[in-house]
Protein backbone atom coordinates (compact mmCIF):
# COMPACT_ATOMS: atom_id res chain seq x y z
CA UNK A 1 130.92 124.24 85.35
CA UNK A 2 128.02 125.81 84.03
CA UNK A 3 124.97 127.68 86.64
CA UNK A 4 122.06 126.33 85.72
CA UNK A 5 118.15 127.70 86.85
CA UNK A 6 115.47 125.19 86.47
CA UNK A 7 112.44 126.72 87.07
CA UNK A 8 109.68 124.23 87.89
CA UNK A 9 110.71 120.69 90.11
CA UNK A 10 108.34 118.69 87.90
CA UNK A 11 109.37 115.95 85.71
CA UNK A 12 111.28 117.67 83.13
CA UNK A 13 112.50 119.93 85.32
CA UNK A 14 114.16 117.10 87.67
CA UNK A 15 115.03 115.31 85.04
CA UNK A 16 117.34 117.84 83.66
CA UNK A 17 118.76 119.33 86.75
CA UNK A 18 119.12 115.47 87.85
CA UNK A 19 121.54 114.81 85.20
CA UNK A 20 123.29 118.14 84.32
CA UNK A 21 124.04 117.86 88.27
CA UNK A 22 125.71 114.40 87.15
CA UNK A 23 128.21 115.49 85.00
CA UNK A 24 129.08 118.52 87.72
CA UNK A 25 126.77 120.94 86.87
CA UNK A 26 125.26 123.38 89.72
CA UNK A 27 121.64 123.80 89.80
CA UNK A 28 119.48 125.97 91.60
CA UNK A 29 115.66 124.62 91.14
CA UNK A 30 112.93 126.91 92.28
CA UNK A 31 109.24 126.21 92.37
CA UNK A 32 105.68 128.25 92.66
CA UNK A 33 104.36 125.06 94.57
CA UNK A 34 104.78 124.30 97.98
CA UNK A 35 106.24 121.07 97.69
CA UNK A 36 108.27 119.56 94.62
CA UNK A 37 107.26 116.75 91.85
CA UNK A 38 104.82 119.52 89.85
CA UNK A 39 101.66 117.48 88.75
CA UNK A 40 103.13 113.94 89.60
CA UNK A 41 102.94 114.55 93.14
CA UNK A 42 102.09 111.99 95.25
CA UNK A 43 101.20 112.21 99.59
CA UNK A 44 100.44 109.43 101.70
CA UNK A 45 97.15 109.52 103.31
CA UNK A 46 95.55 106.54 105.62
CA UNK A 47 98.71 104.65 104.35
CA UNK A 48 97.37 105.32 100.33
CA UNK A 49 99.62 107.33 98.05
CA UNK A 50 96.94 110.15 96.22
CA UNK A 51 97.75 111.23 93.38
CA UNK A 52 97.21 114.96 94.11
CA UNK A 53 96.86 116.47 90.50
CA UNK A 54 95.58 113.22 88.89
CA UNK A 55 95.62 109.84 87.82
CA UNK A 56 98.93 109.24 86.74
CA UNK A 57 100.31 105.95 85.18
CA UNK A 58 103.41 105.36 83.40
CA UNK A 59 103.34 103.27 80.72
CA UNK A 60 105.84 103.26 77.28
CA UNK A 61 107.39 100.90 75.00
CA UNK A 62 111.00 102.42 75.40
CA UNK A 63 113.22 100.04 77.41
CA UNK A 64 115.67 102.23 78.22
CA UNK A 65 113.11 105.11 79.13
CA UNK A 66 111.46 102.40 81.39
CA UNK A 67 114.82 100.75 82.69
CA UNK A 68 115.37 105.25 83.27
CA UNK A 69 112.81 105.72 85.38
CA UNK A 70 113.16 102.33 87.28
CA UNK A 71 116.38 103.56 88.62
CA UNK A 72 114.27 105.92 90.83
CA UNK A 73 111.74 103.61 92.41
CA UNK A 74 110.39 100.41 92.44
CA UNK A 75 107.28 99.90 90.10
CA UNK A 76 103.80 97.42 90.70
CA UNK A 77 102.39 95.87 87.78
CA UNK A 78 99.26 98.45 87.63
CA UNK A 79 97.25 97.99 84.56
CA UNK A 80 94.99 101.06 83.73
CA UNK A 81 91.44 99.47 83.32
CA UNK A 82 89.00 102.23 83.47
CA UNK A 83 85.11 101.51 83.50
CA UNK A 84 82.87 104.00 82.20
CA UNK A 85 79.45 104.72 84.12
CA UNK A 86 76.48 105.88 81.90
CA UNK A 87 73.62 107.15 84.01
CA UNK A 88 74.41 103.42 86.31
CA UNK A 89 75.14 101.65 82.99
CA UNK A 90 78.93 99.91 83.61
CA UNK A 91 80.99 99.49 80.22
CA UNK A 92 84.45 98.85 79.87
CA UNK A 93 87.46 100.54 78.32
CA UNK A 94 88.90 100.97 76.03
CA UNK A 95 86.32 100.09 73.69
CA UNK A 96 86.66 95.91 73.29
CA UNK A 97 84.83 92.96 73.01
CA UNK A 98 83.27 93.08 76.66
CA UNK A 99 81.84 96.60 75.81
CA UNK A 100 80.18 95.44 72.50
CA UNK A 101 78.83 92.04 74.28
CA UNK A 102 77.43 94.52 77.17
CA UNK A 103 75.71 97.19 74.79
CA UNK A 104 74.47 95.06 71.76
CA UNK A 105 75.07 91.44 73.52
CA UNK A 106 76.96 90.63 70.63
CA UNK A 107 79.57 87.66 71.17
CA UNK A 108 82.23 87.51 68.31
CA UNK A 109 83.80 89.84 66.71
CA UNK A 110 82.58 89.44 63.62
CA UNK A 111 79.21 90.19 64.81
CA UNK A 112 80.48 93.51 66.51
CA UNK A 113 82.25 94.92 63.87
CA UNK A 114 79.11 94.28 61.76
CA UNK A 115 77.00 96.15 64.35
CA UNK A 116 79.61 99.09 63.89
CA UNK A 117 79.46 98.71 60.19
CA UNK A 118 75.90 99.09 60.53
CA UNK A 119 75.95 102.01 62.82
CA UNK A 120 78.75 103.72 60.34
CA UNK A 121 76.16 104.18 57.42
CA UNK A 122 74.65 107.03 58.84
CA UNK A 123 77.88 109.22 57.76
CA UNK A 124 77.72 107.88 53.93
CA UNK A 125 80.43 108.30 52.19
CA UNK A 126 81.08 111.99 54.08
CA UNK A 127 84.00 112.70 55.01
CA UNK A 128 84.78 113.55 58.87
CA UNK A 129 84.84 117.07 59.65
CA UNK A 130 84.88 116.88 63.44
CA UNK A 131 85.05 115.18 66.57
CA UNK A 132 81.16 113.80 66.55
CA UNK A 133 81.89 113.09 62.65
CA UNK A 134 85.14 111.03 63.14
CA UNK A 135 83.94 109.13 66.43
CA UNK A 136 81.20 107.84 64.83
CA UNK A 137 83.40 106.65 61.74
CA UNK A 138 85.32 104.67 64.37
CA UNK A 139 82.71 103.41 66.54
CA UNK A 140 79.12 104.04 65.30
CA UNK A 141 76.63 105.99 66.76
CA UNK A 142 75.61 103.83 70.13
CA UNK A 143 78.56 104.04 71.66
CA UNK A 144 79.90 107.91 70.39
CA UNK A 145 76.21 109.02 72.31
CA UNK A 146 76.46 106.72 75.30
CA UNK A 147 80.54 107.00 75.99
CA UNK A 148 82.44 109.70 73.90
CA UNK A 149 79.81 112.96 73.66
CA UNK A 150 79.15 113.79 76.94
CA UNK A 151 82.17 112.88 78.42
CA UNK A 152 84.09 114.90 75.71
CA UNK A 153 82.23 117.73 75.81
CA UNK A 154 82.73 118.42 79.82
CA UNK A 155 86.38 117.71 79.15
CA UNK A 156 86.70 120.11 76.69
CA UNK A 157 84.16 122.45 77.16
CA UNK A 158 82.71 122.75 73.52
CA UNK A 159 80.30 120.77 71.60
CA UNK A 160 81.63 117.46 69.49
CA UNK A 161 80.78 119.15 66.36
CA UNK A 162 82.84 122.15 67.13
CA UNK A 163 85.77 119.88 68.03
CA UNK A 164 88.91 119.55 65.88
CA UNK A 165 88.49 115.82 64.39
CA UNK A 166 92.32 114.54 64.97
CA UNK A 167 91.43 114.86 69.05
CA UNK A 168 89.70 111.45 68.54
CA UNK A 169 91.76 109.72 65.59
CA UNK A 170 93.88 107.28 67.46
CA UNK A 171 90.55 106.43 69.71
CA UNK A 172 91.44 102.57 70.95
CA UNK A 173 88.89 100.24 69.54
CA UNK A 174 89.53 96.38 70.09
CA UNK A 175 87.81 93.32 68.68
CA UNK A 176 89.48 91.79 71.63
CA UNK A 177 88.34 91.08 75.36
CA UNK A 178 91.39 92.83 76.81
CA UNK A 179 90.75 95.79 79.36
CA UNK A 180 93.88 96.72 78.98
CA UNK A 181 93.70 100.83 77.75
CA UNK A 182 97.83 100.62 76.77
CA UNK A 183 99.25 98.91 74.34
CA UNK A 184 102.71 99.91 75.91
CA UNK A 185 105.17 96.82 76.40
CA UNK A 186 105.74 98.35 80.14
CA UNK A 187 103.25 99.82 82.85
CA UNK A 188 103.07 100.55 86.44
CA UNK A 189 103.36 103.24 88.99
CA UNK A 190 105.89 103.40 91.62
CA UNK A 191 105.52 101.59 94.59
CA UNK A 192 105.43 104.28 97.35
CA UNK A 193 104.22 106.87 95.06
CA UNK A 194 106.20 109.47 92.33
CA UNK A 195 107.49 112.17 94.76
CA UNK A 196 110.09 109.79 96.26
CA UNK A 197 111.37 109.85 92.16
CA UNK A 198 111.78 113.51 92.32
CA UNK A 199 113.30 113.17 95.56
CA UNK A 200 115.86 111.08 94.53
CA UNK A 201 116.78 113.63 91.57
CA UNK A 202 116.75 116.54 93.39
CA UNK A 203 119.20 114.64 96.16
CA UNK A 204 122.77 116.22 94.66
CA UNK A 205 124.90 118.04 96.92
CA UNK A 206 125.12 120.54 93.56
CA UNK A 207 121.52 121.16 93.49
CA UNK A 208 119.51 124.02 95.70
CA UNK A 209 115.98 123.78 95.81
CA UNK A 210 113.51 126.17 96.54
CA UNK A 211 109.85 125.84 96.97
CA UNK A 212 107.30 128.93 97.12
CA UNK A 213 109.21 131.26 94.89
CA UNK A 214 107.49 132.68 91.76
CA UNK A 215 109.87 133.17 88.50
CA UNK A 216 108.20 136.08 87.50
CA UNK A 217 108.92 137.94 91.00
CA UNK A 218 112.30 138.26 89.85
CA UNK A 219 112.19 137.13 85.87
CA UNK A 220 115.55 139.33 84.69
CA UNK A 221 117.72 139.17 87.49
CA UNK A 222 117.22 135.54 87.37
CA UNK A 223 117.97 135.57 83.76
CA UNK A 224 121.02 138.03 84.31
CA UNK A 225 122.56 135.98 87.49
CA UNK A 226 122.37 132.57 85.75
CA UNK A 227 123.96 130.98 82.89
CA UNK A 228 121.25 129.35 81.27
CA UNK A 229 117.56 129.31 82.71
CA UNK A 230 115.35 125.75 81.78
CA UNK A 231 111.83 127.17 82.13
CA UNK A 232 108.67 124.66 82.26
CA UNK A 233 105.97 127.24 82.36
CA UNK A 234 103.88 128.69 80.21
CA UNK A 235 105.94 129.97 76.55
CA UNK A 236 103.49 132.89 76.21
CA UNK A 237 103.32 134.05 80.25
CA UNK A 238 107.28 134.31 79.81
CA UNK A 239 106.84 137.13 77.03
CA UNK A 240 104.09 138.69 78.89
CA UNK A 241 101.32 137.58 76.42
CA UNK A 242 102.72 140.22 74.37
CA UNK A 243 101.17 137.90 70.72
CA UNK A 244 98.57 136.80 72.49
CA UNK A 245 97.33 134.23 75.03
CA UNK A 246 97.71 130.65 74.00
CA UNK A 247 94.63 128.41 75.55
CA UNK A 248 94.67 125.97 78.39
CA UNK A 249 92.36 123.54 79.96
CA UNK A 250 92.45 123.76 83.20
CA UNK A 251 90.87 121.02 86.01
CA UNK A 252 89.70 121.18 89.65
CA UNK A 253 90.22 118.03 91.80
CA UNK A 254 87.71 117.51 94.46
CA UNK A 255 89.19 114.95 97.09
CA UNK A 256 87.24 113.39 100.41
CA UNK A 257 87.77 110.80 102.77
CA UNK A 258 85.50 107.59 103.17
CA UNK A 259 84.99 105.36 106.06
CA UNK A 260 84.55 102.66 103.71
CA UNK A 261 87.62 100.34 102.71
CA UNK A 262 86.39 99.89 98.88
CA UNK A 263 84.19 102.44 97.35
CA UNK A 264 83.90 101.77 93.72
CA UNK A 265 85.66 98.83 92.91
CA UNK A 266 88.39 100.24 90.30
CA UNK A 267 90.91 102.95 90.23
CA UNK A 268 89.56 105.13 87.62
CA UNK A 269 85.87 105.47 86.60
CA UNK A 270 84.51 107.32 83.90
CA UNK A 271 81.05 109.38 84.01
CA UNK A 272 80.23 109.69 80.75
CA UNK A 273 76.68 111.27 80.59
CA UNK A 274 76.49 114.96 80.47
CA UNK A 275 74.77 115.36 83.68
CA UNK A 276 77.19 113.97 86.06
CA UNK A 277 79.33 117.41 86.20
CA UNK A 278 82.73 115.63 86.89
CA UNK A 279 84.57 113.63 84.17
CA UNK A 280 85.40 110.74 86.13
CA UNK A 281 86.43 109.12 90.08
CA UNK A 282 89.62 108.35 91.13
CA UNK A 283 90.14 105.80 94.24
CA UNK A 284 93.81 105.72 94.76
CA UNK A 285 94.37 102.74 96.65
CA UNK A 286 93.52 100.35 93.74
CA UNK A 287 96.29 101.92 92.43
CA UNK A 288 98.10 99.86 94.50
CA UNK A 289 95.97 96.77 95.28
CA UNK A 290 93.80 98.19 98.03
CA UNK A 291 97.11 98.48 99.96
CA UNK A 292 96.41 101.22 102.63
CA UNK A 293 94.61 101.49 105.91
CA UNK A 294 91.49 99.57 106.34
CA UNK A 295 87.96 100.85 106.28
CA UNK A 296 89.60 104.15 104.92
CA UNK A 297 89.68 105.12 101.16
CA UNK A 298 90.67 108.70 99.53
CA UNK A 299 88.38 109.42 96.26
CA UNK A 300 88.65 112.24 94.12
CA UNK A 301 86.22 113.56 91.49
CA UNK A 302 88.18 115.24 88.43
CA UNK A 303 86.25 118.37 87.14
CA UNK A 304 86.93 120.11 83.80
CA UNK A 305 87.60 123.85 83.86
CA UNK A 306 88.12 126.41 81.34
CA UNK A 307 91.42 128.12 82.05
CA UNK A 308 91.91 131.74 82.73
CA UNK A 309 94.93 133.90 84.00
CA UNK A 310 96.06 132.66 87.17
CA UNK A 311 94.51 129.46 86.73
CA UNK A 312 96.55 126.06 87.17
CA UNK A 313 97.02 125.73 83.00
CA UNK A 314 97.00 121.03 82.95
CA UNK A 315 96.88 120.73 78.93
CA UNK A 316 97.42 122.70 75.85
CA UNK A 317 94.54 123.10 73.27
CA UNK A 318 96.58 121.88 70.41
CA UNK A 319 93.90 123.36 67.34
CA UNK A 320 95.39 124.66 64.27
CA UNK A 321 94.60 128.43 65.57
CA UNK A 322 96.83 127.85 68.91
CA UNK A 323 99.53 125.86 67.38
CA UNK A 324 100.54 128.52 64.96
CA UNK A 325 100.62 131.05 68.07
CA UNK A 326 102.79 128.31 69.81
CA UNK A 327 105.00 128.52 66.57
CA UNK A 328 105.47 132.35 66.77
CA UNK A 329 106.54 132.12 70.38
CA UNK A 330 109.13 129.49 69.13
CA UNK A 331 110.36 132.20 67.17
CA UNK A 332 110.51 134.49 69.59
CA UNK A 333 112.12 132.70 72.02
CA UNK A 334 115.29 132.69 69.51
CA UNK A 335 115.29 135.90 71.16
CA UNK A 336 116.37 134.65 74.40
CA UNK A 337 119.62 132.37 74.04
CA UNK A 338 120.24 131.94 77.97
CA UNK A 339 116.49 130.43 78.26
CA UNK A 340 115.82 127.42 77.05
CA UNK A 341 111.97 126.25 77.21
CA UNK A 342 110.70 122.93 77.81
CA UNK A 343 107.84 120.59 79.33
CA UNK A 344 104.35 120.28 78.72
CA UNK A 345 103.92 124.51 79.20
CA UNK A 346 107.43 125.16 77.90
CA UNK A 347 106.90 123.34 74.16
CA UNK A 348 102.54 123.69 74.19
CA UNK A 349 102.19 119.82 73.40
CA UNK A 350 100.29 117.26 75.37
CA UNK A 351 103.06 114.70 76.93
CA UNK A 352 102.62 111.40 78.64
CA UNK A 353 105.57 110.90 81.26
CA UNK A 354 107.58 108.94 79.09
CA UNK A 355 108.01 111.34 76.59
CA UNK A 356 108.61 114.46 78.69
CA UNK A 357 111.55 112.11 80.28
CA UNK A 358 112.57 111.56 76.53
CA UNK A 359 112.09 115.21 75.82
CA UNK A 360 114.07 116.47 78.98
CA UNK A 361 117.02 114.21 77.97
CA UNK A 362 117.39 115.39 74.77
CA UNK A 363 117.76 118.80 76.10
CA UNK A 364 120.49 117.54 77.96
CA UNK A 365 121.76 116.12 75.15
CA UNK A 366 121.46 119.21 73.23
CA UNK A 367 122.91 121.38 75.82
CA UNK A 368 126.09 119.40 76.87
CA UNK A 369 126.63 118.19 73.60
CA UNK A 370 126.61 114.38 74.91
């Protein structure tokens, strides 16, 4: 039997201690939070499960990371549709036929991708250099000004020409009038919200968990009383900063009540002017179908922040300058056999669920030598 301390109850976190716990580990999971599930948590409110940190919808093409999670909670057939909103201008997304037809009233896709083709020229034969470069290489220039700049540039606090170019790359275009924004073979979120899934992992009589206790109150005797510590913070907080401070983005939610049973129509809505100082409204009960109490809805507006020490760090800024930081505290960490580092903090990479599921289990993997 080996003593295990997860620090952090969020996905990877619970994933690991979940199954380590299987095979007769003993786990003690602490967490900074108040409450477990880290930024999947989910509360019931007027009978409508908010997503507290964020939209969050899990989608992948991996059966058995699908058929996984499944064994936690039931799942609705959510499809993420977003709508953008330009200054009261309603376009769909991801970019598809019905957005092409409602900007340039095109009709086939022939005629759109000519209209792109068109827009394209104004690059020549240049070469992308960054994000306003490459976006407009993908999409033309109507719908990079109207939908991508300002939206972009709250999200990430720069300007699109300062912008690494790969951040747009794999934009979804679509000559297609499908609303669907994943191309993922399976999608939904679980009925009754995600905490209940981190409930159900945390449920072993060998696993102690512990809300409202900060790590770094007690970093070494942790690390001296416990036989191997999974940590899902930050990589650089857990050596002090001592190379340097990787960079976050961080986000404030702002979340209200309405005495209103439909506000807006869709789950997620994008404001993609530069104006509107929020990146986009959530209603979470379309989430689930407009299940929830009636004439009551929960909306929260999502707003960009840069990130700071002893801000809530939400995604890594994955640039070539941060990356080879990241790789330097991999090095270091060799330094530190009993820790072993993981999550969206823990490895400085942008996950989706799926693949922090698929991440945690290969620790496992790793670790007990399945």
């Amino acid at each position: 039997m080996t003593n295990y301390l997860v620090v952090g109850s969020g996905l990877f976190g619970s994933t690991f201690a979940y199954e380590v716990a299987k095979r007769g580990n003993r786990v003690k999971v602490i967490e900074k939070r108040d409450h477990i599930a880290g930024n999947i948590y989910t509360k019931e409110v007027d009978g409508i499960q908010v997503h507290q940190y964020g939209a969050h919808i899990f989608h992948t093409s991996n059966k058995e990371i699908w058929e996984y999670i499944n064994q936690f909670a039931e799942f609705n057939r959510y499809t993420n549709s977003p709508v953008a909103n330009y200054k009261g201008e309603i376009y769909n997304l991801p970019f598809n036929m019905n957005t092409f037809n409602k900007l340039w009233g095109v009709v086939t896709p022939a005629e759109a991708q000519a209209k792109i083709d068109e827009q394209r020229q104004v690059l020549g034969d240049k070469k992308p250099e960054n994000l306003e470069e490459q976006a407009i290489s993908l999409i033309g220039t109507d719908i990079y000004q109207k939908l991508i700049k300002g939206y972009t540039e709250k999200q990430w606090g720069q300007k699109a020409t300062e912008l690494p170019a790969f951040i747009i790359r794999r934009l979804p275009v679509r000559l297609t009038y499908d609303n669907n924004y994943f191309n993922d073979t399976y999608q939904g979120i679980p009925i009754g919200g995600y905490t209940q899934i981190i409930e159900k992992m945390l449920a072993s009589d060998l696993i102690d968990v512990e809300t409202g206790v900060d790590f770094f109150d007690q970093k070494q005797e942790y690390i001296d009383q416990y036989d191997k510590v999974i940590f899902t913070g930050m990589i650089d907080q857990f050596f002090d900063y001592q190379l340097g401070e990787l960079e976050y983005r961080s986000l404030r939610f702002e979340t209200e009540e309405m005495d209103v049973d439909n506000y807006q129509g869709n789950a997620v809505v994008n404001y993609t002017d530069a104006e509107t100082p929020y990146t986009r409204l959530i209603e979470h009960k379309h989430f689930e179908f407009g299940k929830g109490d009636k004439n009551k809805t929960i909306v929260t507006k999502e707003y960009p922040a840069n990130w700071s020490r002893g801000d809530e760090p939400y995604y890594p800024i994955n640039n070539d300058k941060n990356n080879r930081l990241y790789k330097a505290y991999r090095d270091l960490a060799q330094t530190e056999p009993k820790v072993v580092f993981g999550g969206r903090l823990g490895q400085y990479r942008y996950y989706d669920m799926h693949q922090v599921i698929h991440a945690a289990l290969q620790v496992v993997k790793d670790e007990l030598k399945d």
